[in-house]
N, C-alpha and C. Protein backbone atom coordinates (compact mmCIF):
# COMPACT_ATOMS: atom_id res chain seq x y z
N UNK A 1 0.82 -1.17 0.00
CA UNK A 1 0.00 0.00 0.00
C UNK A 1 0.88 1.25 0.00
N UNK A 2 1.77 1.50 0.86
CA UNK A 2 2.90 2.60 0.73
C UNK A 2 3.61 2.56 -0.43
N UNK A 3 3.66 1.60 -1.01
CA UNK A 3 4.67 1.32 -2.63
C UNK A 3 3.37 2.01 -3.27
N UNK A 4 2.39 1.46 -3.35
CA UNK A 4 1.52 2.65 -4.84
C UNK A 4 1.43 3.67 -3.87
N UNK A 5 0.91 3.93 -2.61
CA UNK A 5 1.14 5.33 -2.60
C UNK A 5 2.21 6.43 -3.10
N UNK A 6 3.21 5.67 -2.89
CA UNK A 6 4.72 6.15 -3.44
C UNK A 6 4.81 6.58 -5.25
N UNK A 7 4.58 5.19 -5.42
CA UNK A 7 4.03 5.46 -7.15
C UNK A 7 3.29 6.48 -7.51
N UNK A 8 2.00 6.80 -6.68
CA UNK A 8 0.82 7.83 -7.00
C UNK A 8 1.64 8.86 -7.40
N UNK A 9 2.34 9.11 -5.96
CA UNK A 9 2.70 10.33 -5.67
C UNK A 9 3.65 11.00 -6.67
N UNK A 10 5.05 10.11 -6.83
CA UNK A 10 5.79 10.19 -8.21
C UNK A 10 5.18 10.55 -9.39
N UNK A 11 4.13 10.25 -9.57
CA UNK A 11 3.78 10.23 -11.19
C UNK A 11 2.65 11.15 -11.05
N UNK A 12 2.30 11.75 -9.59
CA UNK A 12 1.33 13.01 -10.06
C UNK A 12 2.58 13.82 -9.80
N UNK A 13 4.07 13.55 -9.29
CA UNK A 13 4.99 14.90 -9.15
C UNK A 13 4.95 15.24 -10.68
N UNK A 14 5.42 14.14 -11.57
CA UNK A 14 6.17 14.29 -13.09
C UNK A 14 5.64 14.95 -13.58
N UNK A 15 3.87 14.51 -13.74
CA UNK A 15 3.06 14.82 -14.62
C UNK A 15 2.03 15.79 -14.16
N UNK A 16 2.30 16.24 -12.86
CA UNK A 16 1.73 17.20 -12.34
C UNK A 16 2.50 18.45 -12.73
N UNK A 17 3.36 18.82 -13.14
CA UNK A 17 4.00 20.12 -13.43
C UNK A 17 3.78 20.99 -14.61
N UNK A 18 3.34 22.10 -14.27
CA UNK A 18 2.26 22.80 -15.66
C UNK A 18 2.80 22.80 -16.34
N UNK A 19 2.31 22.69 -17.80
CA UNK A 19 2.65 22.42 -19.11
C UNK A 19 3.65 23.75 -19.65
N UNK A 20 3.20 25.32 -19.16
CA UNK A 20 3.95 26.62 -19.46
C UNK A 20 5.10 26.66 -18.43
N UNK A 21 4.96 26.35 -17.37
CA UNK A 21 6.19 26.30 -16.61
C UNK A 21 7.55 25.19 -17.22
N UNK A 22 6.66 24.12 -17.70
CA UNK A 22 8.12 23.50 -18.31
C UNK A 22 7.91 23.79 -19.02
N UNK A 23 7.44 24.28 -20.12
CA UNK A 23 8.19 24.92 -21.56
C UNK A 23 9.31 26.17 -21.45
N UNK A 24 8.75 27.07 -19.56
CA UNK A 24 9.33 28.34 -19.91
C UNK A 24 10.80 27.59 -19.23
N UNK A 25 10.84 26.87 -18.58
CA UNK A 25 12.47 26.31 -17.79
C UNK A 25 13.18 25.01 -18.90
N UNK A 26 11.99 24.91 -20.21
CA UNK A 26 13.09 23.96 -21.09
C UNK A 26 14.52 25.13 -21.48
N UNK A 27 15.47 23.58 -21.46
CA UNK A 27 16.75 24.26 -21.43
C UNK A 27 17.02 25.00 -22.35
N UNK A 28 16.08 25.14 -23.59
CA UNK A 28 16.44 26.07 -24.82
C UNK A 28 15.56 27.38 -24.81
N UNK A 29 14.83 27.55 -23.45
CA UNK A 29 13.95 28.79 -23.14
C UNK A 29 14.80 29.61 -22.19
N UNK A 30 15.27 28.61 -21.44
CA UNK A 30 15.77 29.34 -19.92
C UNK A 30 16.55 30.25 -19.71
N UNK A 31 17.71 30.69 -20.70
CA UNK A 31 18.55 32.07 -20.71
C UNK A 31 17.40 33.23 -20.61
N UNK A 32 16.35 33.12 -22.17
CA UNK A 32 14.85 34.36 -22.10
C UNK A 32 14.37 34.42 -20.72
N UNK A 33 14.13 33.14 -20.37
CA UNK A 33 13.04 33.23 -18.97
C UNK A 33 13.76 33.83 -17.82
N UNK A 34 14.71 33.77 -17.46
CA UNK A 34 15.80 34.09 -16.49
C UNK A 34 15.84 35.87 -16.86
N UNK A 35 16.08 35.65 -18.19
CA UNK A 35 15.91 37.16 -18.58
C UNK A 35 14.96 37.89 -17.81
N UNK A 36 13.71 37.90 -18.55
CA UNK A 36 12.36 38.38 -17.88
C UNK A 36 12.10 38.02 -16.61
N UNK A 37 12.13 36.94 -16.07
CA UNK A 37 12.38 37.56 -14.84
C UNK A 37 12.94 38.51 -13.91
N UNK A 38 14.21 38.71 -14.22
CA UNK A 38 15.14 39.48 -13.39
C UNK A 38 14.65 40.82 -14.35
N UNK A 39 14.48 40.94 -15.50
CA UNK A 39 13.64 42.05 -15.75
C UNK A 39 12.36 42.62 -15.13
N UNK A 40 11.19 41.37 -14.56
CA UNK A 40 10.08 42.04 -13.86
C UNK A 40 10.82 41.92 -12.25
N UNK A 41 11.67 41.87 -12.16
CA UNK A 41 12.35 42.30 -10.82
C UNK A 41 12.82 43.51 -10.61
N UNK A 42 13.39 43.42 -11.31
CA UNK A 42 14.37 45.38 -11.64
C UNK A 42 12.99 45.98 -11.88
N UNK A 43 12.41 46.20 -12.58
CA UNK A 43 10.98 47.15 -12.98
C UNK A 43 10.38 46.71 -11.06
N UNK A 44 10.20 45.72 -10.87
CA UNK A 44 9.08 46.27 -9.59
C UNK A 44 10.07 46.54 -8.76
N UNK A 45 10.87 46.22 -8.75
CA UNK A 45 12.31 46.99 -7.64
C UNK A 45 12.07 48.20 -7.69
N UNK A 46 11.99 48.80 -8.95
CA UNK A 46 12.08 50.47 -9.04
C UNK A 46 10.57 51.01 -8.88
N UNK A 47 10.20 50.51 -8.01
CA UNK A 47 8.72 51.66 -7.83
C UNK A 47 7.88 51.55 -9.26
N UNK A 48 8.16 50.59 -9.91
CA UNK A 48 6.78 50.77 -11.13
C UNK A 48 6.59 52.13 -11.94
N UNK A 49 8.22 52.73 -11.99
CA UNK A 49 8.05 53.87 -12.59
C UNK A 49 8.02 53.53 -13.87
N UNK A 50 7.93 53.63 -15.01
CA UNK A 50 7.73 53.17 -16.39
C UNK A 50 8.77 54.51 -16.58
N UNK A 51 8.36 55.67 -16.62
CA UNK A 51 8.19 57.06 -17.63
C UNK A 51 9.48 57.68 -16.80
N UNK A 52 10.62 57.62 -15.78
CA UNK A 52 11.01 58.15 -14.95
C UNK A 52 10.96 57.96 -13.29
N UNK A 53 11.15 58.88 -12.56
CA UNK A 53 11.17 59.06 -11.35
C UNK A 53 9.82 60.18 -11.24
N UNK A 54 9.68 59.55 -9.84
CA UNK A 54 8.11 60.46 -9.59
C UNK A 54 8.42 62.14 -9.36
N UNK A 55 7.57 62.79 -10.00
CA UNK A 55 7.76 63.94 -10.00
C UNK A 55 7.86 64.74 -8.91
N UNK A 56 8.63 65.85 -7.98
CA UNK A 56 8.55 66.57 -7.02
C UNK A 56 7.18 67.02 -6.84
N UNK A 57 6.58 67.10 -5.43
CA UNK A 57 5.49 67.54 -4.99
C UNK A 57 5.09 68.91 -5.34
N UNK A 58 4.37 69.49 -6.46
CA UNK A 58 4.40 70.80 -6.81
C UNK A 58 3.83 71.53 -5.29
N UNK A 59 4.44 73.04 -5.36
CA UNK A 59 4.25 73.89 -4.11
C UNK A 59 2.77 74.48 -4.40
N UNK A 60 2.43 74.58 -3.21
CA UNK A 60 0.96 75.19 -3.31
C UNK A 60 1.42 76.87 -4.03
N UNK A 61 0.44 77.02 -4.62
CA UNK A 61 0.12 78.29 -5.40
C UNK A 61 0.10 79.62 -4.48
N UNK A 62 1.63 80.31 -4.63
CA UNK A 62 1.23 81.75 -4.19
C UNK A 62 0.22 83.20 -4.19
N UNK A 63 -0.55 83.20 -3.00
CA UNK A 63 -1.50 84.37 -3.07
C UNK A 63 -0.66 85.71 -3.34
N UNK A 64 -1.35 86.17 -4.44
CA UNK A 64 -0.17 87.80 -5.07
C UNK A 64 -1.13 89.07 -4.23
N UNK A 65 -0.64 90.03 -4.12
CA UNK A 65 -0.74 90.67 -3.28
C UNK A 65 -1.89 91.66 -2.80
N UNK A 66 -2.57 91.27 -4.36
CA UNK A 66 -3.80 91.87 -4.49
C UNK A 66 -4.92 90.78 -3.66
N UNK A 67 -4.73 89.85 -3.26
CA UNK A 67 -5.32 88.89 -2.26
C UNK A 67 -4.92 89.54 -0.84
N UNK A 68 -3.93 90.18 -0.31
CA UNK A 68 -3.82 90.40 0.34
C UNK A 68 -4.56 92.04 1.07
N UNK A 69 -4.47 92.34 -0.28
CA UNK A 69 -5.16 94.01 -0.14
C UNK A 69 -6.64 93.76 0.31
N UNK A 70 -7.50 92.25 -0.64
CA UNK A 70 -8.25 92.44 -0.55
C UNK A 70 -9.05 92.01 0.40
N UNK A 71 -8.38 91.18 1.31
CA UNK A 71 -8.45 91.08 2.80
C UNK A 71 -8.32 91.81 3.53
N UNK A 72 -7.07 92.81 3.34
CA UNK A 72 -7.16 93.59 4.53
C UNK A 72 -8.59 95.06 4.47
N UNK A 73 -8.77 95.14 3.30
CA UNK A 73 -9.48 95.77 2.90
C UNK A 73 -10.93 95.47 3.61
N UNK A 74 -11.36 94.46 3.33
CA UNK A 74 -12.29 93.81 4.13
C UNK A 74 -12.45 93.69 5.56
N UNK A 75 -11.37 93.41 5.96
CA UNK A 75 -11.22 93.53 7.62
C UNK A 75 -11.55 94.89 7.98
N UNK A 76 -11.15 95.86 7.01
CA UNK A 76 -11.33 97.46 7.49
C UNK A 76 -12.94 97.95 7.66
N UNK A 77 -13.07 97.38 6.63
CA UNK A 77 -14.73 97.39 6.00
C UNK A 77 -15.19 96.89 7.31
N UNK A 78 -15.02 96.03 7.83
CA UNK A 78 -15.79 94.90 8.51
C UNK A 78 -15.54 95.99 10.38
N UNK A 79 -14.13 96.15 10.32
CA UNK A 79 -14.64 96.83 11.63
C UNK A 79 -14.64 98.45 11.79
N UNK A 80 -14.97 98.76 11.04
CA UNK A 80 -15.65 100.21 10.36
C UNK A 80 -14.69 100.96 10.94
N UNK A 81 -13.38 101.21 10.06
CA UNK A 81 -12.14 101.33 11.07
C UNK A 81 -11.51 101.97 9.64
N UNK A 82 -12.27 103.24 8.91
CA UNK A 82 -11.72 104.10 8.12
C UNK A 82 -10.75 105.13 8.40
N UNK A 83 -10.75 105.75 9.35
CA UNK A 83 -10.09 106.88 10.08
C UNK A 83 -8.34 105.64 9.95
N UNK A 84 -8.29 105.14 10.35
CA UNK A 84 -6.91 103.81 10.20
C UNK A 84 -6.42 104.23 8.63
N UNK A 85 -7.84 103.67 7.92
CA UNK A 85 -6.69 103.45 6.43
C UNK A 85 -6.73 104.56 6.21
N UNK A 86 -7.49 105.61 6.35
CA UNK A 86 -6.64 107.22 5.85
C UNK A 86 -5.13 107.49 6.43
N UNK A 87 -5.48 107.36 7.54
CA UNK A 87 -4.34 108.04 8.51
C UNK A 87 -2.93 106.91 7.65
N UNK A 88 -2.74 105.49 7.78
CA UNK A 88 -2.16 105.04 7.20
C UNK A 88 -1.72 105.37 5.51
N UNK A 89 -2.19 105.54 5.30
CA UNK A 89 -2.49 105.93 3.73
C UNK A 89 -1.78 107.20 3.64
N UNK A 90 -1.88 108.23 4.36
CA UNK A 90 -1.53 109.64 4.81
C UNK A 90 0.23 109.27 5.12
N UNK A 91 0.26 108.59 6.01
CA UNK A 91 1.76 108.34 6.60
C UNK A 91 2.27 107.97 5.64
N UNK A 92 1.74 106.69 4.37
CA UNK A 92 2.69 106.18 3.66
C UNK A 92 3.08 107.25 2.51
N UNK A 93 2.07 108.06 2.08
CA UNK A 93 1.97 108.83 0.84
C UNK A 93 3.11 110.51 1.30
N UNK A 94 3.21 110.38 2.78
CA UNK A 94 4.20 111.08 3.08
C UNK A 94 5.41 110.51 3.29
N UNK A 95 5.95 109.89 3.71
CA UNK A 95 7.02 109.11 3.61
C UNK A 95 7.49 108.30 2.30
N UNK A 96 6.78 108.16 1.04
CA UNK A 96 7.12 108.26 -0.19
C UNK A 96 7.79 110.21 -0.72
N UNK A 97 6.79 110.86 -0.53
CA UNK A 97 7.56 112.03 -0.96
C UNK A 97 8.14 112.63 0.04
N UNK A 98 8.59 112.08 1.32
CA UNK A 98 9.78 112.58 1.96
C UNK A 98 9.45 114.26 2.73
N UNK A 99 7.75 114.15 2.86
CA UNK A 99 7.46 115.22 3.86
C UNK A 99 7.87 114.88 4.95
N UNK A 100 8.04 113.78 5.71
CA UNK A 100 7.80 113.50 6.71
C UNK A 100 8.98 114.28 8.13
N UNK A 101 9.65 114.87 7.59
CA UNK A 101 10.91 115.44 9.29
C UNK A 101 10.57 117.07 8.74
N UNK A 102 10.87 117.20 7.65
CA UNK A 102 11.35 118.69 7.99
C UNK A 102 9.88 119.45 6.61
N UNK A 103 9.41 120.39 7.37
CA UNK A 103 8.56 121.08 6.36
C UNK A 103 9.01 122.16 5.78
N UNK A 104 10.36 122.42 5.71
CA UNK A 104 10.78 123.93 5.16
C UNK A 104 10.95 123.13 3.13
N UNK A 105 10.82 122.10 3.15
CA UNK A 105 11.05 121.81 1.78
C UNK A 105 9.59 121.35 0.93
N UNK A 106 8.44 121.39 2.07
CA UNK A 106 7.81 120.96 1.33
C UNK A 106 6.97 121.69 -0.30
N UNK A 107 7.47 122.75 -0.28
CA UNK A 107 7.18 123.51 -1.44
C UNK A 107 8.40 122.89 -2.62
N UNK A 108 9.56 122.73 -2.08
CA UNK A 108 10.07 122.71 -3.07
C UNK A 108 10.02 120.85 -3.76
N UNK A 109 9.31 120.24 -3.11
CA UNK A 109 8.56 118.83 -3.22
C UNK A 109 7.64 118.53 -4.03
N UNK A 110 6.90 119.59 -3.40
CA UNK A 110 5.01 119.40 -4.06
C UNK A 110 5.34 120.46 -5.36
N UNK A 111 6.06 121.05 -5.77
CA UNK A 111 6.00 121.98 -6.70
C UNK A 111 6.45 120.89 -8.22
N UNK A 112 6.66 120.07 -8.31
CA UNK A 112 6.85 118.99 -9.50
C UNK A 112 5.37 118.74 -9.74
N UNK A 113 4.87 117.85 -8.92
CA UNK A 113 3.68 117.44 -8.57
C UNK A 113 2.63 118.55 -8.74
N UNK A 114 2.34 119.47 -8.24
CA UNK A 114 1.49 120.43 -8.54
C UNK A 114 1.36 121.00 -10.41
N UNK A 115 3.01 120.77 -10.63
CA UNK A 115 3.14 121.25 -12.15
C UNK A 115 2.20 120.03 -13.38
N UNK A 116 2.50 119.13 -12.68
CA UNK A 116 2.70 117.73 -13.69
C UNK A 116 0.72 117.67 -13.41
N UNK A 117 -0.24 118.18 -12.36
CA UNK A 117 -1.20 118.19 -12.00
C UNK A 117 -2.45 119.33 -12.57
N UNK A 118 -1.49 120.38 -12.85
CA UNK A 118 -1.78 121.71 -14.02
C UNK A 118 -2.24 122.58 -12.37
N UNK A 119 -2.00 122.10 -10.56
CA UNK A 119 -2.75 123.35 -10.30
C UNK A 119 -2.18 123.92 -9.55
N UNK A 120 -1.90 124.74 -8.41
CA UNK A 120 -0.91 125.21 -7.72
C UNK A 120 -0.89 124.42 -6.44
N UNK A 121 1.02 125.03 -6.10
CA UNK A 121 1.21 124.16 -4.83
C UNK A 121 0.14 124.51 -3.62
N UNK A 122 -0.80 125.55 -3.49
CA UNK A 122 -1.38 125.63 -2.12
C UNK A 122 -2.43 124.89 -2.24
N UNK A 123 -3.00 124.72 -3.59
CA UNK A 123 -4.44 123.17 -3.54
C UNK A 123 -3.25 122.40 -3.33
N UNK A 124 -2.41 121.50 -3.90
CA UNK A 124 -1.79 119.92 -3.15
C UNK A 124 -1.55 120.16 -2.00
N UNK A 125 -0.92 122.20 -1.15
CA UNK A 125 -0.88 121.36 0.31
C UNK A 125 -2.42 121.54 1.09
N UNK A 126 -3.20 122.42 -0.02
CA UNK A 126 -4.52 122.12 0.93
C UNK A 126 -5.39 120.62 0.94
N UNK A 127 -5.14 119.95 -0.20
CA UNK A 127 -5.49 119.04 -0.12
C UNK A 127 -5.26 117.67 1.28
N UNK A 128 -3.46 118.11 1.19
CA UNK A 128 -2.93 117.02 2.20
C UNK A 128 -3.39 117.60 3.67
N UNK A 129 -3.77 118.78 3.91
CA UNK A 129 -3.93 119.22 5.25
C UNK A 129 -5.66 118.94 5.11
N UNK A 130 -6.39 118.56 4.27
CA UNK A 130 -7.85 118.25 4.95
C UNK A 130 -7.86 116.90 5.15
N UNK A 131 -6.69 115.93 3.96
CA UNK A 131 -6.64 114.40 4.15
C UNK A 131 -6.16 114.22 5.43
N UNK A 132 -5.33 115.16 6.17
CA UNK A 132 -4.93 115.38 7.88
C UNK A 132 -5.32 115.33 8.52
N UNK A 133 -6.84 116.60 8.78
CA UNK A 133 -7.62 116.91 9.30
C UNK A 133 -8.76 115.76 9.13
N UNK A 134 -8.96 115.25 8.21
CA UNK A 134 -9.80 114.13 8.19
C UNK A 134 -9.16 112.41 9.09
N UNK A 135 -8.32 112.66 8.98
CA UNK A 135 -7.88 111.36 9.76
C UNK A 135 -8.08 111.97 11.22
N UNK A 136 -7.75 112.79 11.70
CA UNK A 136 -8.25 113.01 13.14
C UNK A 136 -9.22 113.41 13.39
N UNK A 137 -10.76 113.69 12.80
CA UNK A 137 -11.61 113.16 13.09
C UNK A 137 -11.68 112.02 13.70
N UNK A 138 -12.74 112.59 14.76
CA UNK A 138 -13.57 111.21 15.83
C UNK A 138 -14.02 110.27 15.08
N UNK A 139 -15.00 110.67 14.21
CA UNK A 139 -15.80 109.74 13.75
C UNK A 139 -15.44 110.42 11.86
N UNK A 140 -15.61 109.32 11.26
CA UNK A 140 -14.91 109.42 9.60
C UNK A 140 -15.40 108.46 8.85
N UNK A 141 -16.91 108.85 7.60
CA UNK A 141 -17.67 107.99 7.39
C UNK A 141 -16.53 106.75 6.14
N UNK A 142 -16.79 106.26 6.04
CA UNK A 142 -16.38 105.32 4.73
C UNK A 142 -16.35 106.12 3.70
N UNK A 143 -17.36 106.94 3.29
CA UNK A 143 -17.85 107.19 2.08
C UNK A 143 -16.31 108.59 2.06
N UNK A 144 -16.21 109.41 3.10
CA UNK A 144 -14.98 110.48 2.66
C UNK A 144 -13.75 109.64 3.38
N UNK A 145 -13.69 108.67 3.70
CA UNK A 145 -12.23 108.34 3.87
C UNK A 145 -11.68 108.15 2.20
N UNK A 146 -13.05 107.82 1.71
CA UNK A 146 -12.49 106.75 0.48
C UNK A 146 -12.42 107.91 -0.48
N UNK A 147 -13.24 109.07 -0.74
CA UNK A 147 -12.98 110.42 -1.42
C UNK A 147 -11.37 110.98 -0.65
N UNK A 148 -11.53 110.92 -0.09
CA UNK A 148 -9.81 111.39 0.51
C UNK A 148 -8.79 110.61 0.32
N UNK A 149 -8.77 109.29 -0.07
CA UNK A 149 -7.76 108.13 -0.25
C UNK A 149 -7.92 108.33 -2.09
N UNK A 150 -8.25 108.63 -2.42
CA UNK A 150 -8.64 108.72 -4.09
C UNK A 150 -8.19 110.32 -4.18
N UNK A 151 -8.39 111.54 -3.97
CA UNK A 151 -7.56 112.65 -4.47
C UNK A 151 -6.08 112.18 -3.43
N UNK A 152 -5.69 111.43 -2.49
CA UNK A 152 -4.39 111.32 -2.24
C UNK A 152 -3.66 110.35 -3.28
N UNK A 153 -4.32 109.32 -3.71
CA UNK A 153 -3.62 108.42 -4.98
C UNK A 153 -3.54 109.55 -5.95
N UNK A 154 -4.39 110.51 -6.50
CA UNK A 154 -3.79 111.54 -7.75
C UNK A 154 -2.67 112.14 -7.36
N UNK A 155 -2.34 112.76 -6.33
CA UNK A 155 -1.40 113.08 -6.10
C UNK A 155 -0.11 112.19 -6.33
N UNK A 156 -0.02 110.89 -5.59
CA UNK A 156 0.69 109.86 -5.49
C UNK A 156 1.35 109.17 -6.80
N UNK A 157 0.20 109.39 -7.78
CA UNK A 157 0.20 108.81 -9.10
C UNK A 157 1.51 110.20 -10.15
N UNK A 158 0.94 111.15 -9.47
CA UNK A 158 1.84 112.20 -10.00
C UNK A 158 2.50 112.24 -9.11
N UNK A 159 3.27 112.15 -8.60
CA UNK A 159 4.60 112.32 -7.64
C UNK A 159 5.70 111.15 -8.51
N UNK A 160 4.80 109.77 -9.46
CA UNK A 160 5.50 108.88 -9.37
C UNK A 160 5.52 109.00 -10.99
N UNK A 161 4.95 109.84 -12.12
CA UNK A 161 5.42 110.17 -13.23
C UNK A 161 6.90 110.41 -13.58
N UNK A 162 7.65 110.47 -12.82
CA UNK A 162 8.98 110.83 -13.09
C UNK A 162 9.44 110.39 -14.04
């Protein structure tokens, strides 16, 4: 009984072995097959890249600055906090034309600007002394911060014709 079991077993080993597996290990296949193998080795070794190496993680997209204006802009809006962006607006538009320490020059400053504007220097400095007077106001509706931030950009815009 162990002798044919033995037999069984032998002759389902022989003839049990798939028909593509021994064709791919006959000895006149086996250099190719050895090939491709160690070929689908190297390929899944390397991450299954086909086309290259995986591309760097692109960087998230920079907000340009007009995103930024238009937030802060909003925040201003939102806590009704106009008297700020004048007064700011005021500081920066002076510290571009370099009023800001000494006033014995400011004629000889605003006098480009007034020319390039067609009107005289005492409208640009009357202008900047009500955009003044308007920032220290108590109370400063939206509606003339934003008329006062708009004749200070004309000015600004002509200061920067050069």
């Amino acid at each position: 009984m162990a002798l044919k079991r033995r037999i069984l077993v032998q002759s389902l080993n022989e003839t049990g072995t798939p028909r593509v597996v021994g064709v791919l290990l006959d000895p006149a296949l086996r250099p190719t097959t050895i090939q491709l193998v160690a070929l689908l080795i190297v390929f899944g070794w390397r991450g299954n890249r086909r086309f290259g190496g995986l591309l760097p993680k692109s960087t998230q997209a920079r907000h340009d600055v007009a995103d930024h204006t238009n937030s802060l802009g909003n925040l201003y809006y939102k806590a009704h906090h106009s008297m700020g962006v004048l007064r700011e607006y005021l500081e920066q538009l002076r510290t571009d034309l370099r009023l800001r320490f000494s006033s014995g020059h400011d004629v000889r400053v605003l006098a480009p600007i007034a020319n390039k504007l067609g009107v005289n220097v005492e409208d640009v400095q009357r202008q900047l002394a009500e955009a003044e007077a308007a920032s220290r106001k108590p109370r400063l509706t939206r509606r003339e911060a934003a008329l006062q931030i708009r004749r200070l950009a004309v000015l600004r815009q002509a200061a920067r014709r050069g």
